[in-house]
N, C-alpha and C. Protein backbone atom coordinates (compact mmCIF):
# COMPACT_ATOMS: atom_id res chain seq x y z
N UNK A 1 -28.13 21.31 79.67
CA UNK A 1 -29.22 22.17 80.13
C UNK A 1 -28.70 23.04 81.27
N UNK A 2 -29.13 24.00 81.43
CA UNK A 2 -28.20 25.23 82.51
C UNK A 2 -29.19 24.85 83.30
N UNK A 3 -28.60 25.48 84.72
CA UNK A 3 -29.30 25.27 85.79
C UNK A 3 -30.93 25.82 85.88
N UNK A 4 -31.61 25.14 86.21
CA UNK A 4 -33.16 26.04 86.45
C UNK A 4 -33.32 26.31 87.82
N UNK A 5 -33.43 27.96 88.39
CA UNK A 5 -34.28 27.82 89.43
C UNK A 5 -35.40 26.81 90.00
N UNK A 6 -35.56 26.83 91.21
CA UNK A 6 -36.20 25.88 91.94
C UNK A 6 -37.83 26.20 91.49
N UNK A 7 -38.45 27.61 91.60
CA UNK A 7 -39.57 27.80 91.80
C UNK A 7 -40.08 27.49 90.36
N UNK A 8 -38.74 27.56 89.20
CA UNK A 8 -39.27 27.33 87.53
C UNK A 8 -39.30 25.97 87.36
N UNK A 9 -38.33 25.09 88.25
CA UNK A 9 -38.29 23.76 88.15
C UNK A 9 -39.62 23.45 88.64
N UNK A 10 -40.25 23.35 89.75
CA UNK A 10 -41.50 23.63 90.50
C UNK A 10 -42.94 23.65 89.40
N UNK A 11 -42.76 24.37 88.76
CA UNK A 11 -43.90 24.98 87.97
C UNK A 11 -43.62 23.89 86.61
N UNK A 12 -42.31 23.65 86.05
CA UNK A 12 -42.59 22.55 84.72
C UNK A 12 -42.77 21.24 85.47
N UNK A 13 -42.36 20.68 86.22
CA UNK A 13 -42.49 19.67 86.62
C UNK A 13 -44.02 19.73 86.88
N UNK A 14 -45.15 20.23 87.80
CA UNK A 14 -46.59 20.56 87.89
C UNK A 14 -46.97 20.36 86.92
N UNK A 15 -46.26 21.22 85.46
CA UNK A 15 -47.35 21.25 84.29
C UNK A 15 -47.12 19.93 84.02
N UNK A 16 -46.22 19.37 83.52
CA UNK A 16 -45.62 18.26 82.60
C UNK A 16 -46.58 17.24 83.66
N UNK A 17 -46.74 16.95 84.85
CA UNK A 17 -47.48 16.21 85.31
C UNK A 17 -49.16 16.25 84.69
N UNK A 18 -49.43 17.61 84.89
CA UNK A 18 -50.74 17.57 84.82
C UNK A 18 -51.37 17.56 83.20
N UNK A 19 -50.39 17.62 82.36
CA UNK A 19 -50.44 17.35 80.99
C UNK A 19 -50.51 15.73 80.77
N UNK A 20 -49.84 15.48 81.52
CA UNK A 20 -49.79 13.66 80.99
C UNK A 20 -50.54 12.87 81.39
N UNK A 21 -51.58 13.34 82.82
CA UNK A 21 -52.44 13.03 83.13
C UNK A 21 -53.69 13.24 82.20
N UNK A 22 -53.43 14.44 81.52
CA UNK A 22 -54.57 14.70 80.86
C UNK A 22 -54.89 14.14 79.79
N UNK A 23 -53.34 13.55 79.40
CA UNK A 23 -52.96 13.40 77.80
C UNK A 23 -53.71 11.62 78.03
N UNK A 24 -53.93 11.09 78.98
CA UNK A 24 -54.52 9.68 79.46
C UNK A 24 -55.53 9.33 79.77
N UNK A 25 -56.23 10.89 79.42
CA UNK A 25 -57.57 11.00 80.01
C UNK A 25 -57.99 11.16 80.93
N UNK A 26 -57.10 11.54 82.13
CA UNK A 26 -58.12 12.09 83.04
C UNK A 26 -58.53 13.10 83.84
N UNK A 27 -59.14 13.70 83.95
CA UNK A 27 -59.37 14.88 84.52
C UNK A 27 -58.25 15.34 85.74
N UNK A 28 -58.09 16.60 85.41
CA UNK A 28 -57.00 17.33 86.51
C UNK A 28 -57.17 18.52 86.77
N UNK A 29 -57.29 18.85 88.31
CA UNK A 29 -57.38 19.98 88.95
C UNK A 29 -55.83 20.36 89.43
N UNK A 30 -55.85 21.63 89.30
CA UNK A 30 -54.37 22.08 90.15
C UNK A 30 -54.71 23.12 90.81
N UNK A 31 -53.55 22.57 92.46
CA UNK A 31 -54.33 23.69 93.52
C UNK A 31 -53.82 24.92 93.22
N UNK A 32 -54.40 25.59 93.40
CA UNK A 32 -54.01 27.09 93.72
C UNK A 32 -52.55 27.93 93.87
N UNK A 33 -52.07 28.50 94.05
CA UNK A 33 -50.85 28.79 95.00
C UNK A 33 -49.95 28.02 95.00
N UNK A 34 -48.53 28.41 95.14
CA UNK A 34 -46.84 27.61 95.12
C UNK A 34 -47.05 27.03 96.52
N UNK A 35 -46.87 26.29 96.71
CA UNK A 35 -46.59 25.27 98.13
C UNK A 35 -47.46 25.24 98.55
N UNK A 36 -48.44 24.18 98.25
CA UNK A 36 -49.58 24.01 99.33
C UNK A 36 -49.29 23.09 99.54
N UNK A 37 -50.00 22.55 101.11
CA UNK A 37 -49.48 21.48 101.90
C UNK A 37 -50.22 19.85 100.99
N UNK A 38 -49.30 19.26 101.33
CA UNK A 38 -49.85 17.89 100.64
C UNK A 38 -50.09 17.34 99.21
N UNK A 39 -50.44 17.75 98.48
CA UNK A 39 -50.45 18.13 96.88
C UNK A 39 -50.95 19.22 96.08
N UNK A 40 -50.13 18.69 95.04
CA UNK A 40 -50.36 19.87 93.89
C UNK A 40 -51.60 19.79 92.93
N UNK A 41 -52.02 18.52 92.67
CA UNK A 41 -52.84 17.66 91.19
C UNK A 41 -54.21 16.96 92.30
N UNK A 42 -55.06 17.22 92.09
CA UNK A 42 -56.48 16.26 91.60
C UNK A 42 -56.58 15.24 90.61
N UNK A 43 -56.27 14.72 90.41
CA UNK A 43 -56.57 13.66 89.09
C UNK A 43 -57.91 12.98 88.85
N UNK A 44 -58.60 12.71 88.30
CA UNK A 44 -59.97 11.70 88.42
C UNK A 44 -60.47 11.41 87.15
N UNK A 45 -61.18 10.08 87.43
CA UNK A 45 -61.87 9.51 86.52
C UNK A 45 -62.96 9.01 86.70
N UNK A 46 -64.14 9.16 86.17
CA UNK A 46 -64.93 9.05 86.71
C UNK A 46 -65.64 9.44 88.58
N UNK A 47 -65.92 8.35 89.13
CA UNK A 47 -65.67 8.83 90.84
C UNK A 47 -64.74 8.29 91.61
N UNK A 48 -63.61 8.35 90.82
CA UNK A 48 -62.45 7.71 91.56
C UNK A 48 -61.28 8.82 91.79
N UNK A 49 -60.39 9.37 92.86
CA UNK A 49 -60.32 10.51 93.00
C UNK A 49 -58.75 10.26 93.42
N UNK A 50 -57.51 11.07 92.79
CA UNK A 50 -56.36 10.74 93.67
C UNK A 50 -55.70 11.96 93.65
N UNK A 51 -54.84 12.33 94.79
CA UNK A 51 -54.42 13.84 95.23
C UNK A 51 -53.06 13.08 94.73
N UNK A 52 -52.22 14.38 94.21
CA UNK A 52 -50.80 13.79 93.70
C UNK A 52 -50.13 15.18 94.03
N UNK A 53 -48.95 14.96 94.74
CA UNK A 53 -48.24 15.89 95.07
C UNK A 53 -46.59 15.70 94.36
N UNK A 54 -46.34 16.76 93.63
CA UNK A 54 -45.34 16.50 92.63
C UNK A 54 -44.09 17.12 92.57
N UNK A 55 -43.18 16.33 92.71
CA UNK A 55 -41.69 16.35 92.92
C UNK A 55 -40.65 16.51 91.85
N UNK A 56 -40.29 17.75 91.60
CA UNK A 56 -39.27 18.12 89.88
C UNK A 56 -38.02 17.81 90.32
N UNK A 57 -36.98 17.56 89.50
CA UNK A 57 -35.78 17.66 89.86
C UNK A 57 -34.83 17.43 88.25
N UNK A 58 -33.63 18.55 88.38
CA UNK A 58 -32.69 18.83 87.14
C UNK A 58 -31.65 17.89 87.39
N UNK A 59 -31.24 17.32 88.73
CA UNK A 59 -29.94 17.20 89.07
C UNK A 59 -29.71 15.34 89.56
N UNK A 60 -31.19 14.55 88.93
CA UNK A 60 -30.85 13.07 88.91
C UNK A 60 -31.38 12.81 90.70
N UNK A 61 -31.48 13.83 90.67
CA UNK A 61 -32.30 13.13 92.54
C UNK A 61 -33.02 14.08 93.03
N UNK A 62 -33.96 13.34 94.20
CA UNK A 62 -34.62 14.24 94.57
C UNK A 62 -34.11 14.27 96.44
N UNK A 63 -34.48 16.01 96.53
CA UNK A 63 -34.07 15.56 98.29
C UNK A 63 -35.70 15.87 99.05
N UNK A 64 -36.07 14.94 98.95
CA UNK A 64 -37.11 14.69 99.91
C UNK A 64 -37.23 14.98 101.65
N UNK A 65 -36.29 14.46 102.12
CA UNK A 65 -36.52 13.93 103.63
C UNK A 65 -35.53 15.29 104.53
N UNK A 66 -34.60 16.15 103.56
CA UNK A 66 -33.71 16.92 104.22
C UNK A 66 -34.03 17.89 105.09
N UNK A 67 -35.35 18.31 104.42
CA UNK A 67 -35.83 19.69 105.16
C UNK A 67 -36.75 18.86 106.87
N UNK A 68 -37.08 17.76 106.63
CA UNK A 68 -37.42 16.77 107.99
C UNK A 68 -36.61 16.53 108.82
N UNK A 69 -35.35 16.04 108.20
CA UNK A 69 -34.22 15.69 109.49
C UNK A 69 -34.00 16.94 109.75
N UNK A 70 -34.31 18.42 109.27
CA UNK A 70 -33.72 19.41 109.99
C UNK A 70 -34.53 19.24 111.03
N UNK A 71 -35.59 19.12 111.19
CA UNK A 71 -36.88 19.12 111.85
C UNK A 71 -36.57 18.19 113.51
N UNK A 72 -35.54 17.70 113.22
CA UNK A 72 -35.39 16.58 114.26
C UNK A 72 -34.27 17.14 115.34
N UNK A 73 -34.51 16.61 116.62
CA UNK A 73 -33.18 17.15 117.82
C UNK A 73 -31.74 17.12 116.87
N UNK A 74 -31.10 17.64 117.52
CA UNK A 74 -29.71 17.45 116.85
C UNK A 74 -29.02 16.27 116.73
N UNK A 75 -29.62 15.57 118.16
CA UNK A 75 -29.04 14.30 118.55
C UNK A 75 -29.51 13.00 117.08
N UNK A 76 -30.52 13.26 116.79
CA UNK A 76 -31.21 12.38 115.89
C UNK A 76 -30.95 12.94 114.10
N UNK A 77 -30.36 13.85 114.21
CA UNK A 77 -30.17 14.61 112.71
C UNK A 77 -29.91 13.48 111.82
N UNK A 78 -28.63 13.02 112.32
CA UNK A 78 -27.68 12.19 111.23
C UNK A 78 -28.76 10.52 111.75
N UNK A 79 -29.90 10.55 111.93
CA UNK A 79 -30.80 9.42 111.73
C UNK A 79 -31.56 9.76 110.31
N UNK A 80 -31.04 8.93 109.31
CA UNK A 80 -32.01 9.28 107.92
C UNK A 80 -33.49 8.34 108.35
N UNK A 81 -33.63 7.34 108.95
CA UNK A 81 -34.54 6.36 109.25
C UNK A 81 -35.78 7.62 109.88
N UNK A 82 -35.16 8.09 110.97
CA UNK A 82 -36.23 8.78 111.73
C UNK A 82 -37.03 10.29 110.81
N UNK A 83 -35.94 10.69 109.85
CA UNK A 83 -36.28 11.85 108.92
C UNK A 83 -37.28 10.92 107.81
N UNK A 84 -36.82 9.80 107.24
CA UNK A 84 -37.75 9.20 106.49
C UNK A 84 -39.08 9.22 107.00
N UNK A 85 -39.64 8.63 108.15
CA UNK A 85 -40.61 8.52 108.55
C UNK A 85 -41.38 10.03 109.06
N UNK A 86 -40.71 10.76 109.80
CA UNK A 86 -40.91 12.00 110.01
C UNK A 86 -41.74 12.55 108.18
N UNK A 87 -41.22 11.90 107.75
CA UNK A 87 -41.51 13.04 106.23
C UNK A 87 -42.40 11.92 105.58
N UNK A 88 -42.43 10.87 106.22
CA UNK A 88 -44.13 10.28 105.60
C UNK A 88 -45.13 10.31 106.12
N UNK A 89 -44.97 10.72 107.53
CA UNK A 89 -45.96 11.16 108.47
C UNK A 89 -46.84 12.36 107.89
N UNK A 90 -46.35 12.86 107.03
CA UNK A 90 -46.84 14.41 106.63
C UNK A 90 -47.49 14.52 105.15
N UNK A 91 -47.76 12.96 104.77
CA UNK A 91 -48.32 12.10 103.47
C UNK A 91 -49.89 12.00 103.83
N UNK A 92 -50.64 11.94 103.81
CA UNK A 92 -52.31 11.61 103.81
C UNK A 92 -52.20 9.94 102.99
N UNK A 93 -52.49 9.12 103.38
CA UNK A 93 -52.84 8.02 102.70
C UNK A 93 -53.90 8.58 101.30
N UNK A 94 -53.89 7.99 100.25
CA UNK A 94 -54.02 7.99 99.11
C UNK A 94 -53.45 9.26 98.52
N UNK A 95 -52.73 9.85 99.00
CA UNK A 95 -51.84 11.00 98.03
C UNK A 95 -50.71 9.79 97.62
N UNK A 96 -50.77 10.43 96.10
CA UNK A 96 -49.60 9.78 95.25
C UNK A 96 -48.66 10.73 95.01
N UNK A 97 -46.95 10.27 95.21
CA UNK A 97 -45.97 11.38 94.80
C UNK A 97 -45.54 10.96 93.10
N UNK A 98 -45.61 11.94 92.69
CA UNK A 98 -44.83 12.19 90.59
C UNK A 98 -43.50 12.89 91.03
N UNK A 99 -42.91 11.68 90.77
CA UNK A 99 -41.62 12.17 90.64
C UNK A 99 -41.34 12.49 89.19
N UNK A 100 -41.02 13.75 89.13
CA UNK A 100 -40.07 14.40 87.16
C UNK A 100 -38.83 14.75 87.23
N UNK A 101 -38.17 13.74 86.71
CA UNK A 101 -37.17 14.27 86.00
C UNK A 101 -36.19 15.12 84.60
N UNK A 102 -35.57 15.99 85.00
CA UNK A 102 -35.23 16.65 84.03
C UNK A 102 -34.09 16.88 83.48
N UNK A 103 -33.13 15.70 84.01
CA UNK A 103 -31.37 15.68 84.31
C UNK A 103 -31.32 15.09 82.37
N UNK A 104 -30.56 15.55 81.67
CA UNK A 104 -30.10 14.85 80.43
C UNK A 104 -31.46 14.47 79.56
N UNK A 105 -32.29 15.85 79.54
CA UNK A 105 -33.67 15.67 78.52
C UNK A 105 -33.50 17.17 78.10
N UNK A 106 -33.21 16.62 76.29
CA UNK A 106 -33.09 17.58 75.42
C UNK A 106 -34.45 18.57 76.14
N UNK A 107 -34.17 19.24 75.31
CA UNK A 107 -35.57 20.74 75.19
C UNK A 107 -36.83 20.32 74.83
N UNK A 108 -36.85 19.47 73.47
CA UNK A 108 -37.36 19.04 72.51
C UNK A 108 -37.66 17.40 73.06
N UNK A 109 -37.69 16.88 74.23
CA UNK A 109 -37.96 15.54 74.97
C UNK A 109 -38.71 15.54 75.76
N UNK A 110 -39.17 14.68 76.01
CA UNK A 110 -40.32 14.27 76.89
C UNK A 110 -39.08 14.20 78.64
N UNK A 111 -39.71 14.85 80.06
CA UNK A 111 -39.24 14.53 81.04
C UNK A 111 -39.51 12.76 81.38
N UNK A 112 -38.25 12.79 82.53
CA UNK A 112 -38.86 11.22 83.17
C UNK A 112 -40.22 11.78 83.68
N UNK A 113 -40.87 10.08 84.17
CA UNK A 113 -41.93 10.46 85.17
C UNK A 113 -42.29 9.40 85.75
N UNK A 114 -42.10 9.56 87.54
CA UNK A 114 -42.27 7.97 87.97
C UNK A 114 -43.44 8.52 89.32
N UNK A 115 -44.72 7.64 88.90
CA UNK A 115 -45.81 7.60 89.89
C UNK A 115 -45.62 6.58 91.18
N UNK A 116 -45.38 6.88 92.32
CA UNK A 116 -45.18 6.11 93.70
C UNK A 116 -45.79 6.68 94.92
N UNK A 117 -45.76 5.70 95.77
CA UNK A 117 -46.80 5.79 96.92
C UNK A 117 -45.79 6.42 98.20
N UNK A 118 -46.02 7.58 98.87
CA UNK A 118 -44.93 7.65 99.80
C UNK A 118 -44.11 6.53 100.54
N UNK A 119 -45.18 5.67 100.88
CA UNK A 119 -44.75 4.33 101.55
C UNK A 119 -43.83 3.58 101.31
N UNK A 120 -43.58 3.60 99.52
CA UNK A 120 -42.35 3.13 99.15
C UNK A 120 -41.60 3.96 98.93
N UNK A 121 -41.61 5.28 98.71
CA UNK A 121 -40.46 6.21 99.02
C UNK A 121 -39.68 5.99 100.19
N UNK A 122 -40.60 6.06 101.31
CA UNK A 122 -40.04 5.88 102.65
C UNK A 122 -39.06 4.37 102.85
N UNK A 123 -39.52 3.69 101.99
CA UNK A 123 -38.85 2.51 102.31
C UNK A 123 -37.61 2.38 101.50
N UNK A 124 -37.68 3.13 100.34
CA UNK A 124 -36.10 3.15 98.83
C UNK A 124 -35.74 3.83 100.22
N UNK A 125 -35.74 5.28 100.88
CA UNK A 125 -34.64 5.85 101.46
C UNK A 125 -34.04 5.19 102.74
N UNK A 126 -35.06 4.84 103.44
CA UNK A 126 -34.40 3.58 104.78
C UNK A 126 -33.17 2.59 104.34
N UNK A 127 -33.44 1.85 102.88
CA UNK A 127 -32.58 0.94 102.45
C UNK A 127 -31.49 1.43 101.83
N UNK A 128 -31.43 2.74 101.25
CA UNK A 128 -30.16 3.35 100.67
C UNK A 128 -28.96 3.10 101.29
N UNK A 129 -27.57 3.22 101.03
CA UNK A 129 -26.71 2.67 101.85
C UNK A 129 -26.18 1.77 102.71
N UNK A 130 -26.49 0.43 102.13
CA UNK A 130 -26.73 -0.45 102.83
C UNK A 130 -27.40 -0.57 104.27
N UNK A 131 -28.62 0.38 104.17
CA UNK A 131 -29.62 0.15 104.98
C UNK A 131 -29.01 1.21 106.51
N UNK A 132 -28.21 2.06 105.97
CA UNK A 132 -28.04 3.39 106.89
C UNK A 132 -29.08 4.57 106.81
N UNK A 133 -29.27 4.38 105.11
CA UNK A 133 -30.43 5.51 104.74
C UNK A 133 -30.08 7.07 103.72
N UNK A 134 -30.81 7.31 103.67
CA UNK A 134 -30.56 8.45 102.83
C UNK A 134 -31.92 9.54 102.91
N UNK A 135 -31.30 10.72 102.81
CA UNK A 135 -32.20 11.75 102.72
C UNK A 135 -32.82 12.25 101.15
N UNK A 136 -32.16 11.51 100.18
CA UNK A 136 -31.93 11.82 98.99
C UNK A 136 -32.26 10.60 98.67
N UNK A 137 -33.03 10.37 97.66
CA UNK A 137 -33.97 10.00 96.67
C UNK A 137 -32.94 9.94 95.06
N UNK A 138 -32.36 9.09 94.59
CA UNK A 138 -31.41 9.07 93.30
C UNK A 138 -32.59 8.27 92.69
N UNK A 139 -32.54 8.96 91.45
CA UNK A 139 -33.01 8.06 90.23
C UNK A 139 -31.57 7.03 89.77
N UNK A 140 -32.64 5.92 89.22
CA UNK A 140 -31.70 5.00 88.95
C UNK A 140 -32.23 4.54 87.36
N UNK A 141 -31.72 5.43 86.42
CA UNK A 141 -32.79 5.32 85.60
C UNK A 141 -31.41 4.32 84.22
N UNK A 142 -32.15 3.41 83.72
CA UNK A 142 -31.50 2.84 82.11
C UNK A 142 -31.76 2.95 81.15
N UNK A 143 -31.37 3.71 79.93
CA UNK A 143 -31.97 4.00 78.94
C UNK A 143 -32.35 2.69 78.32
N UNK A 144 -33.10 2.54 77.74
CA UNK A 144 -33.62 1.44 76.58
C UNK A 144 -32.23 1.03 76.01
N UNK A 145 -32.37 -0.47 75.41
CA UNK A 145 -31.25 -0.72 74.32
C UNK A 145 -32.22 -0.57 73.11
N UNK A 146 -32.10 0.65 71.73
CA UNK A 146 -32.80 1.12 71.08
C UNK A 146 -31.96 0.61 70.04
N UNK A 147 -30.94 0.08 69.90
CA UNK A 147 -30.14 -0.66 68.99
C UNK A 147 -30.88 -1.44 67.18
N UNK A 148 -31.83 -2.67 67.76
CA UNK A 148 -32.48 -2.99 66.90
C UNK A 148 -33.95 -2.31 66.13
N UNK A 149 -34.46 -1.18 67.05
CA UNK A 149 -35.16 0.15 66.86
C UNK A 149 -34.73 0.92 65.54
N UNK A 150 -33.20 1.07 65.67
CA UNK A 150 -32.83 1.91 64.91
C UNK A 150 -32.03 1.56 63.33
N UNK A 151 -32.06 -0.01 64.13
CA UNK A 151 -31.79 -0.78 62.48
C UNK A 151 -33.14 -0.67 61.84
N UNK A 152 -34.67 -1.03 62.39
CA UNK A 152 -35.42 -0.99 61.71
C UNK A 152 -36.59 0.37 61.22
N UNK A 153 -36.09 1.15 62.02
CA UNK A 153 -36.64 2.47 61.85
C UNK A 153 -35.51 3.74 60.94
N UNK A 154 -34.27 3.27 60.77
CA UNK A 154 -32.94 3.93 60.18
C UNK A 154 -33.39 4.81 59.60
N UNK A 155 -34.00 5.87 58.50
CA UNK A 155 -33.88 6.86 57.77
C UNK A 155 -34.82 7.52 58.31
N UNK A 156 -35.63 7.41 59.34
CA UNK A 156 -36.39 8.15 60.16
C UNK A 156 -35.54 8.74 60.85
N UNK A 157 -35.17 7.63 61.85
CA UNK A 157 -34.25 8.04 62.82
C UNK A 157 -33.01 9.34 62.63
N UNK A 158 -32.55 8.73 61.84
CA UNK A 158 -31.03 9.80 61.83
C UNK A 158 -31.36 10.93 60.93
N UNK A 159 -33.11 10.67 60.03
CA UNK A 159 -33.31 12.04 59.78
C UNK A 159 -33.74 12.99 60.95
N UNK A 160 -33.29 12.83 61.93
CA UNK A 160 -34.06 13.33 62.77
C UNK A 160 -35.88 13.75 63.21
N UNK A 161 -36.10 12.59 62.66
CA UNK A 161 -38.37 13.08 62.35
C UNK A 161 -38.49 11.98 63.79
């Protein structure tokens, strides 16, 4: 897959979220405008209500916390701990982050998609590196063993359907 701009990556990752929400039934609003603060998605069901702010990425990770540690004295830069928190501070409790991935998904494939709470974002990046930290967010993703799938599904499969 060639590289995608950021603002196109931005916009499939949004849709592909707000499609799969929909595709599950539940209602979805999307805000307005490229970068609004806090989230992108409304989701709801019935009167139960969750703001989801949604995170694309082509390249197997996401950098979350980088544009925060810029945010920090110089002295504290190379602290990923203090950029982590710095950048969950700026979370609203009950906003959920969608992380999409798009690294090694044909055209014709469904993206990853992993629903998490900043809180544990903040906490995968504190522990990265044996607990030095990271500003960067890696998927750690395993494909299925589809092995016995494909013994029993075979002339589907390799017909390509």
């Amino acid at each position: 897959m060639q590289r995608i701009k950021a603002e196109i990556l931005a916009t499939a990752a949004e849709a592909f979220a707000a499609a799969q929400f929909a595709r599950f039934g539940y209602d979805v609003s999307v805000q307005y405008g490229a970068n609004q603060p806090e989230y992108d998605l409304v989701v709801a069901e019935g009167g139960r209500m969750l703001k989801v702010s949604v995170q694309g990425s082509a390249d197997g990770c996401w950098d979350l916390t980088q544009s925060a540690q810029s945010d920090l004295s110089t002295a504290d830069q190379a602290n990923c701990h203090d950029a982590a928190d710095l950048w969950l501070a700026g979370h609203k409790a009950g906003t959920a982050i969608c992380l999409v991935q798009l690294k090694d998904v044909a055209g014709d494939a469904v993206p990853r998609a992993y629903l998490v709470w900043p809180l544990e974002i903040a906490a995968k990046l504190k522990a990265a590196s044996s607990g030095r930290g990271d500003t960067v967010l890696w998927e750690n993703h395993t494909p299925p063993d589809i092995t016995g799938a494909l013994e029993r599904q075979g002339t589907c499969l390799t017909n390509g359907r």
